[in-house]
Structures are given as C-alpha cells and as structure tokens.
N, C-alpha and C. Protein backbone atom coordinates (compact mmCIF):
# COMPACT_ATOMS: atom_id res chain seq x y z
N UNK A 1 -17.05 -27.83 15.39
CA UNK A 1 -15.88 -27.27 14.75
C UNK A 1 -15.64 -28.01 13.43
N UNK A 2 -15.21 -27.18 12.44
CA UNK A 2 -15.58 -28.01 10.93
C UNK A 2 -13.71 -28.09 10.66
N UNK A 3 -13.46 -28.73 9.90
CA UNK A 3 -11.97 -29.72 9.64
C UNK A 3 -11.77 -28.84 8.39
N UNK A 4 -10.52 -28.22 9.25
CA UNK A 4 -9.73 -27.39 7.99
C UNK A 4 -9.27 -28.16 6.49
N UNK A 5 -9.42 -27.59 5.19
CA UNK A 5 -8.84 -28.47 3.88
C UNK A 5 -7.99 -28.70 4.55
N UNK A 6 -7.60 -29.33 3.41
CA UNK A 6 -6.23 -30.35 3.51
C UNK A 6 -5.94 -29.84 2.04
N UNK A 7 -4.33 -29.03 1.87
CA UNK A 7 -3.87 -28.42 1.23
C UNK A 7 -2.86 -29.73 0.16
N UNK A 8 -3.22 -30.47 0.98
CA UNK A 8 -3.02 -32.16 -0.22
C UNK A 8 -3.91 -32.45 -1.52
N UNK A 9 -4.99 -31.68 -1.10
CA UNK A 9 -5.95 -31.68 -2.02
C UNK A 9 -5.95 -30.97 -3.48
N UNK A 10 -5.25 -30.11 -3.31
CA UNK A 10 -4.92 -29.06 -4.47
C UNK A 10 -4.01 -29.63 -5.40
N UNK A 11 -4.40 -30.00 -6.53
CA UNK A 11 -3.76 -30.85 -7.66
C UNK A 11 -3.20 -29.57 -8.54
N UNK A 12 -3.79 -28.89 -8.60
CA UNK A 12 -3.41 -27.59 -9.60
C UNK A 12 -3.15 -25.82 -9.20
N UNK A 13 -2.34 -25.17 -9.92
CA UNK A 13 -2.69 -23.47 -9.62
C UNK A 13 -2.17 -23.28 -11.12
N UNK A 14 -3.14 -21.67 -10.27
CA UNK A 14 -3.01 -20.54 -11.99
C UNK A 14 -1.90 -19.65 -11.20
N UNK A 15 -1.25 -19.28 -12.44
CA UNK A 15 -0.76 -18.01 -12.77
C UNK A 15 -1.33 -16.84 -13.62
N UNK A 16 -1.37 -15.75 -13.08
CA UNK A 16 -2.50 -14.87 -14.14
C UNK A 16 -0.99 -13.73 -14.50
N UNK A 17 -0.42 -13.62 -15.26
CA UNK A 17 -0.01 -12.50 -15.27
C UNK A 17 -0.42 -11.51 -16.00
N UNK A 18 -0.45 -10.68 -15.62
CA UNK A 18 -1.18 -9.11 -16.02
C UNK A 18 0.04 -8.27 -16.48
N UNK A 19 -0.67 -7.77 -17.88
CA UNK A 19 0.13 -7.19 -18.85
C UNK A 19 -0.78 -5.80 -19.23
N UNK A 20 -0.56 -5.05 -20.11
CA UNK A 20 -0.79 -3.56 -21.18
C UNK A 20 -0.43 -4.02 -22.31
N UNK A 21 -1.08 -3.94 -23.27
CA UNK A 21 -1.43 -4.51 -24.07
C UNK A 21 -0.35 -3.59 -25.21
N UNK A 22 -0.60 -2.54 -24.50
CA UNK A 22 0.03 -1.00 -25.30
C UNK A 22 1.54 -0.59 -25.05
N UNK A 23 2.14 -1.48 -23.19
CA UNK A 23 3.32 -0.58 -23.02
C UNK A 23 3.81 -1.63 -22.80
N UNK A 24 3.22 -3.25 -22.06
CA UNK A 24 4.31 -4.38 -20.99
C UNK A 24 3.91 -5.70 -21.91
N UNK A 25 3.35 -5.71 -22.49
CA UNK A 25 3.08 -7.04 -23.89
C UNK A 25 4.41 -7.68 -24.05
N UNK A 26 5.46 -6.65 -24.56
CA UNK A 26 6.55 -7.36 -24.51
C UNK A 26 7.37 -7.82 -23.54
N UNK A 27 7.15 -7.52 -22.62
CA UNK A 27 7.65 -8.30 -20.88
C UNK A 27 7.17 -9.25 -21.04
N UNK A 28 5.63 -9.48 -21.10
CA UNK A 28 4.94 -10.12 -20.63
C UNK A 28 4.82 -11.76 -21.73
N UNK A 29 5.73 -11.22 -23.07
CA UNK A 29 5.84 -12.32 -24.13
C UNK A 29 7.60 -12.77 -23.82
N UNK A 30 8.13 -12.05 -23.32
CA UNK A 30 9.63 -12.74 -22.48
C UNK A 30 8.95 -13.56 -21.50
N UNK A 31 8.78 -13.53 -20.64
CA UNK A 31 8.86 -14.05 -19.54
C UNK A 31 7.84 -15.36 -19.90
N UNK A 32 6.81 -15.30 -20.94
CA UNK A 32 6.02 -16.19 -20.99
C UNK A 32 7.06 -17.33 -21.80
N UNK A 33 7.89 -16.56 -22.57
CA UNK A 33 9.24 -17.65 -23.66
C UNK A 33 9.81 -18.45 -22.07
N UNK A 34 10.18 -17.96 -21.37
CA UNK A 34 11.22 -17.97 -19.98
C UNK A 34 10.37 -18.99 -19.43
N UNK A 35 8.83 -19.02 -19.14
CA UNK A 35 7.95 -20.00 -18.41
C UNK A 35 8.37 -21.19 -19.40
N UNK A 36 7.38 -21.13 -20.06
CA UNK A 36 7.79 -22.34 -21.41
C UNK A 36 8.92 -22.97 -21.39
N UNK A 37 10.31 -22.27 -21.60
CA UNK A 37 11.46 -22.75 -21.84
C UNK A 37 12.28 -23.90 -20.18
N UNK A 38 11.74 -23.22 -19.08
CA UNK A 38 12.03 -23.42 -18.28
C UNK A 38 11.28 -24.46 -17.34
N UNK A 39 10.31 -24.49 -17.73
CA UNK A 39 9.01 -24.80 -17.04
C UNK A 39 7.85 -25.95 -17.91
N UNK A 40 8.86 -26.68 -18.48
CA UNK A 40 7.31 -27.37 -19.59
C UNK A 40 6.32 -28.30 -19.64
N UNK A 41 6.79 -28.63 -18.32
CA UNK A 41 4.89 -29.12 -17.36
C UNK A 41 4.07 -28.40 -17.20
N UNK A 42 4.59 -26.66 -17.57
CA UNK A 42 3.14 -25.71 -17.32
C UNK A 42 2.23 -25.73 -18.78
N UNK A 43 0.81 -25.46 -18.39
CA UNK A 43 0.20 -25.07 -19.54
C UNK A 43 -0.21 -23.30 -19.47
N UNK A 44 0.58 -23.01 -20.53
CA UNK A 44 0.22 -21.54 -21.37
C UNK A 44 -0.91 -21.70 -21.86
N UNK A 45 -1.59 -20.58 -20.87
CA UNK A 45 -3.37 -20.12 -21.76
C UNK A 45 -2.82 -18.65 -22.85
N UNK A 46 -4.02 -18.99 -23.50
CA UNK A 46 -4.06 -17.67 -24.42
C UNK A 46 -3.90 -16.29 -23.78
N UNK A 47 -3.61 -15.49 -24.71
CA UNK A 47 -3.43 -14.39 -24.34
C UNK A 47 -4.84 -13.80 -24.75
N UNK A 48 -5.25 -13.33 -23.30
CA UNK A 48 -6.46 -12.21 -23.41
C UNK A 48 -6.06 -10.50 -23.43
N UNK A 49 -6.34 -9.92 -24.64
CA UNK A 49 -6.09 -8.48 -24.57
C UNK A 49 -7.24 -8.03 -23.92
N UNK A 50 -8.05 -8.39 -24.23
CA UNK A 50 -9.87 -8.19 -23.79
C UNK A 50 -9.75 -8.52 -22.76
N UNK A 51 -10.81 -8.15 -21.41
CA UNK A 51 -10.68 -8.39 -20.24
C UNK A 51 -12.03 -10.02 -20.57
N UNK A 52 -11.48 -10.52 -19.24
CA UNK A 52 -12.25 -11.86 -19.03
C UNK A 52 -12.09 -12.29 -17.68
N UNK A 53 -13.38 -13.13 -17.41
CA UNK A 53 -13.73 -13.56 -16.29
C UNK A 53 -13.68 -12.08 -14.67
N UNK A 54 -13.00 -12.39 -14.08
CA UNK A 54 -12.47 -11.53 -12.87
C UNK A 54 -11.72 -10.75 -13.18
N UNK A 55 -10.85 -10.81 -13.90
CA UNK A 55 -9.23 -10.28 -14.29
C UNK A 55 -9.79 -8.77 -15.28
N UNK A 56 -9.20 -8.02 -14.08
CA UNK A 56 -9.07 -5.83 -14.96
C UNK A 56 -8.28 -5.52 -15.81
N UNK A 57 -7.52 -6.83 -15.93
CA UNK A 57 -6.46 -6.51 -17.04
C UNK A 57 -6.31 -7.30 -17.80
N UNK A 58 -5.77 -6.98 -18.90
CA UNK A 58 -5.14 -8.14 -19.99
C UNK A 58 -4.33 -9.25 -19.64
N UNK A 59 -4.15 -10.01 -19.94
CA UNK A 59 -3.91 -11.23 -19.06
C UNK A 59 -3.37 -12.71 -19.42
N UNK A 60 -2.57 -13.50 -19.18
CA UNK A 60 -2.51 -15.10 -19.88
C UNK A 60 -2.44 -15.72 -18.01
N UNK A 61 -2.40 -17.18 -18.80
CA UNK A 61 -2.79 -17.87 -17.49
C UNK A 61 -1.57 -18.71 -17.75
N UNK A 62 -1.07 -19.24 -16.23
CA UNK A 62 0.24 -20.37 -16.35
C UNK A 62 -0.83 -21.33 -15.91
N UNK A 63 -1.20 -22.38 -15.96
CA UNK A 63 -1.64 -23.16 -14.94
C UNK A 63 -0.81 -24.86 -15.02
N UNK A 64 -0.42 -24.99 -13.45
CA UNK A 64 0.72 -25.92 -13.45
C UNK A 64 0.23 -26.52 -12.16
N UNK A 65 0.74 -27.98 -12.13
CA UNK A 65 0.65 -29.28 -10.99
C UNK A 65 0.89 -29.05 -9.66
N UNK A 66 0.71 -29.12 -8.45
CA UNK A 66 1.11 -28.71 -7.27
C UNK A 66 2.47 -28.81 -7.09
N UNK A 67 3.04 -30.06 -7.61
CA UNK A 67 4.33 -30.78 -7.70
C UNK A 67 5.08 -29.50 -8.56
N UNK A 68 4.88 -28.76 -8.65
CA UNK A 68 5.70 -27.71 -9.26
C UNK A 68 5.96 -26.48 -8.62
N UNK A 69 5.01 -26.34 -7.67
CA UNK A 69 4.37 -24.98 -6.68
C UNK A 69 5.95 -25.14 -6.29
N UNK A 70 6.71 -25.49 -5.58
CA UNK A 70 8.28 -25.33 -4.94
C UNK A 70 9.31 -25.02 -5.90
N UNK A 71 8.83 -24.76 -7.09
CA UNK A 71 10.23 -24.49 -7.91
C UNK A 71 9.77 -23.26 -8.60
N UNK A 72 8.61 -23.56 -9.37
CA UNK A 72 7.58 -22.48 -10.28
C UNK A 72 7.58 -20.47 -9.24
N UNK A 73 6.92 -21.15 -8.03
CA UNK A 73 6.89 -19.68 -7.50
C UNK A 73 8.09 -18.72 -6.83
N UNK A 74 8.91 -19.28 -6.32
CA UNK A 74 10.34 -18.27 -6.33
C UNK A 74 10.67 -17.63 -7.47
N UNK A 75 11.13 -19.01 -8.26
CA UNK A 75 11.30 -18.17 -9.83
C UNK A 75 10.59 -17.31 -10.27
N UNK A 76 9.12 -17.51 -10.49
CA UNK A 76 8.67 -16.30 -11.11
C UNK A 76 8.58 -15.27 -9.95
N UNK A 77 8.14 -15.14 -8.64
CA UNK A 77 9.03 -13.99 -8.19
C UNK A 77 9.64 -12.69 -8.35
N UNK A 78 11.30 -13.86 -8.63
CA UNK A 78 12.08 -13.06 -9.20
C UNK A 78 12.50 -12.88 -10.54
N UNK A 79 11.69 -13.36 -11.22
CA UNK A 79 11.57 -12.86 -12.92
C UNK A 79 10.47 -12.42 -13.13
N UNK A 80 9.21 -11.96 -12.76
CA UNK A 80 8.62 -11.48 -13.56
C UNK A 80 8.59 -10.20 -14.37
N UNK A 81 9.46 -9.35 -13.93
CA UNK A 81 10.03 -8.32 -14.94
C UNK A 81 9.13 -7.06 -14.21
N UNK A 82 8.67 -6.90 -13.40
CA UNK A 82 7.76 -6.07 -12.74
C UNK A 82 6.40 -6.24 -13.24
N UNK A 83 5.91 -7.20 -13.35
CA UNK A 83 4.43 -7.29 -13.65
C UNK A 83 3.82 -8.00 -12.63
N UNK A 84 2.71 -7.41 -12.43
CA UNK A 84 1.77 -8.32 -11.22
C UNK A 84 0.87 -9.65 -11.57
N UNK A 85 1.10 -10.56 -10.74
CA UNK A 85 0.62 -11.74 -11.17
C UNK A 85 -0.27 -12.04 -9.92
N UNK A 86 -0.98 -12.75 -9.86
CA UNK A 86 -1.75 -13.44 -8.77
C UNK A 86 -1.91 -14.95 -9.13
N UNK A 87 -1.77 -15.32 -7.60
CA UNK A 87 -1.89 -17.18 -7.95
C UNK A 87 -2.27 -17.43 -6.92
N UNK A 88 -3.05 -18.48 -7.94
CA UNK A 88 -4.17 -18.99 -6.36
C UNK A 88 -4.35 -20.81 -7.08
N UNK A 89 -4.83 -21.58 -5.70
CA UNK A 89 -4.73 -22.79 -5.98
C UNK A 89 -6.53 -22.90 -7.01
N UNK A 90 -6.41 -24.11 -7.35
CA UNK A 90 -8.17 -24.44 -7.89
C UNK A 90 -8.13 -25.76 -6.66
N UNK A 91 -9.51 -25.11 -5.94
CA UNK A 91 -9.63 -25.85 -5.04
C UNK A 91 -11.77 -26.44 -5.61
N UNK A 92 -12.06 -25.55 -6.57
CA UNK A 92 -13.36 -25.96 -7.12
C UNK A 92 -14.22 -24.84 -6.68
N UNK A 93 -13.79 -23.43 -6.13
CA UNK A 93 -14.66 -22.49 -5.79
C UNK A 93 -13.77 -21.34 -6.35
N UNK A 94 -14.16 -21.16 -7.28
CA UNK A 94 -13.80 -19.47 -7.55
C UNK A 94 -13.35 -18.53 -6.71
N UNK A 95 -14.13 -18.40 -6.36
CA UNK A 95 -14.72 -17.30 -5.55
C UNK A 95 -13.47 -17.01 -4.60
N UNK A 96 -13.62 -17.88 -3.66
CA UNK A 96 -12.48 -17.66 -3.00
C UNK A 96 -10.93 -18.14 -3.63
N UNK A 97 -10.95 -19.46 -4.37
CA UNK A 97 -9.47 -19.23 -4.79
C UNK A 97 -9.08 -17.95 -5.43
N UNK A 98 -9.86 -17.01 -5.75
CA UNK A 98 -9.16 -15.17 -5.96
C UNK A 98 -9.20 -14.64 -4.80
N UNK A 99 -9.78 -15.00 -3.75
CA UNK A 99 -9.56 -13.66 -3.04
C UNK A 99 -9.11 -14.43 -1.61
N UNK A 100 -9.45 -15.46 -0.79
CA UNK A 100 -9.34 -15.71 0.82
C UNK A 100 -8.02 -16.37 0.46
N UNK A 101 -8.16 -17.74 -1.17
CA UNK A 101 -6.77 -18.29 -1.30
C UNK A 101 -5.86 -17.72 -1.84
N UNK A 102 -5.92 -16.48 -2.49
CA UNK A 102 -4.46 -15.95 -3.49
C UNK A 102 -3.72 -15.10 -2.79
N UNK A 103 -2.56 -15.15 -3.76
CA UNK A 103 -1.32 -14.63 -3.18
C UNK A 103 -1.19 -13.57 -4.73
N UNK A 104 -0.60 -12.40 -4.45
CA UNK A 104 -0.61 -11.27 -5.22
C UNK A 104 1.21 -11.16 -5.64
N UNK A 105 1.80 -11.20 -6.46
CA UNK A 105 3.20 -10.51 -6.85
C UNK A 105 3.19 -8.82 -7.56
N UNK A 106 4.09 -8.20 -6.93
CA UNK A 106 3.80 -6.84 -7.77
C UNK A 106 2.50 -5.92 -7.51
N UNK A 107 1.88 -6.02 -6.50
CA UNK A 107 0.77 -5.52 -5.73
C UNK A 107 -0.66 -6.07 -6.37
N UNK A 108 -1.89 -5.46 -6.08
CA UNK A 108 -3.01 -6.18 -6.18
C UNK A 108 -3.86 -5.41 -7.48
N UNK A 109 -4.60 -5.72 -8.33
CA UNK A 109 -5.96 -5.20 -8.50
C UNK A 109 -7.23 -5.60 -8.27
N UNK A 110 -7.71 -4.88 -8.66
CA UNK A 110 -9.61 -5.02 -7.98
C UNK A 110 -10.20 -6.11 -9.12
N UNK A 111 -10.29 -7.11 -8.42
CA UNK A 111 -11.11 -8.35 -9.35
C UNK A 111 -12.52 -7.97 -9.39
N UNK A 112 -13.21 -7.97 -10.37
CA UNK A 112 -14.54 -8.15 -11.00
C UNK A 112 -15.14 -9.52 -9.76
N UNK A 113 -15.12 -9.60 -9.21
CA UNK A 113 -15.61 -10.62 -8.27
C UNK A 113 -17.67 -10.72 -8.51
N UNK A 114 -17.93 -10.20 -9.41
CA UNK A 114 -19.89 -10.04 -9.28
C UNK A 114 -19.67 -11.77 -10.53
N UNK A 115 -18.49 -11.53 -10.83
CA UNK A 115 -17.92 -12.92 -12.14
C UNK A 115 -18.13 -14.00 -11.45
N UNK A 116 -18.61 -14.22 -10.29
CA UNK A 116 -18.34 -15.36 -9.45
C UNK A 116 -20.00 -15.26 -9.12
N UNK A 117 -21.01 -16.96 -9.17
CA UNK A 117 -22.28 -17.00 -8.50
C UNK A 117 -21.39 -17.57 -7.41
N UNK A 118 -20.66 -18.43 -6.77
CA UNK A 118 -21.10 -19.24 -5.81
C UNK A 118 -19.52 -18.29 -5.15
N UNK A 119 -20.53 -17.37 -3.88
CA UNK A 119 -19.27 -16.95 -2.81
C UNK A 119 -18.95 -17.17 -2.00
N UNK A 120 -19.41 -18.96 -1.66
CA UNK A 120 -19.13 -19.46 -0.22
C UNK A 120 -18.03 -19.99 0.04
C-alpha cells in the first residue's frame, strides 16, 4: 500500500481565470485590479489572448503561497464576476494538478491535456 501525499507539501497554486477576449476582458481586468488590490502576495501572470499550454481559452494566471489558499479561494468564489477559473495545487506533475488535483469555479472546459508528456 503506497502513502498518500501529504497536502503539507504544496507550497504553491494557480489561478487560471478564463476570459473572451471580445465580450469578458473587461471582467476579467476588474477582478484582476480586485486580486492585486486585495491580495498582494499573489503573482499576476500575463495575459494570454492566444491560447497556451492546456488552457481553451484566453487566460491570466494568479499564482499564490498555500498560506493564502484560506482567504484567496472563498473570495474569489464569490467575486469572480461569472467567469470560470480552475485551481489546482503545483505539486511537480502537470498532468494531474489539471485534472485528478483541480477544482473548477463557473463550470469546466476541455483542457488540451496531449500539452502534458508525463501522465502519471
């Protein structure tokens, strides 16, 4: 029998929120002012209009300390303005921190998952 992680281990998570480049950009540049302003242990990634990595949609990344996971995820929650986000810890495998470890806000899309070599 193999020894479950230890969820002590997880120093970091992303936030991906997923935007339209054409209709929710501007939600998606509130709420990123709202992260920032509120939140300034997180680091704001660039904004991808272009798709990248896994992600079907346009996209920026929050990525913030574990020590934040208890305050960071209610809030966004209930602010993200109706946009879907997914967050998952970095545990050092891709693969699954999108899909066995994440948690979805605002329902799911279909990750590019072929973006990932190692699917163990």
């Amino acid at each position: 029998m193999t020894t479950p992680p230890d969820p002590q281990a997880i120093e970091h998570y992303h936030a991906h929120i997923y935007y339209d480049p054409g209709s929710t950009r501007d939600r998606a540049e509130r709420l990123r002012e709202r992260i920032g302003a509120t939140f300034p242990q997180a680091r704001l990634g660039r904004w991808h209009d272009e798709l990248v990595g896994p992600h079907p949609q346009s996209m920026y990344q929050v990525a913030f300390p574990s020590e934040m996971l208890a305050a960071f995820v209610p809030w966004l929650m209930l602010n993200r303005d109706s946009l879907t986000v997914l967050l998952h810890p970095e545990t050092g495998n891709g693969y699954r921190d999108h899909t066995a470890h994440a948690a979805w806000f605002g329902g799911t899309l279909p990750l590019r998952l072929e973006q990932f070599k190692n699917r163990d």
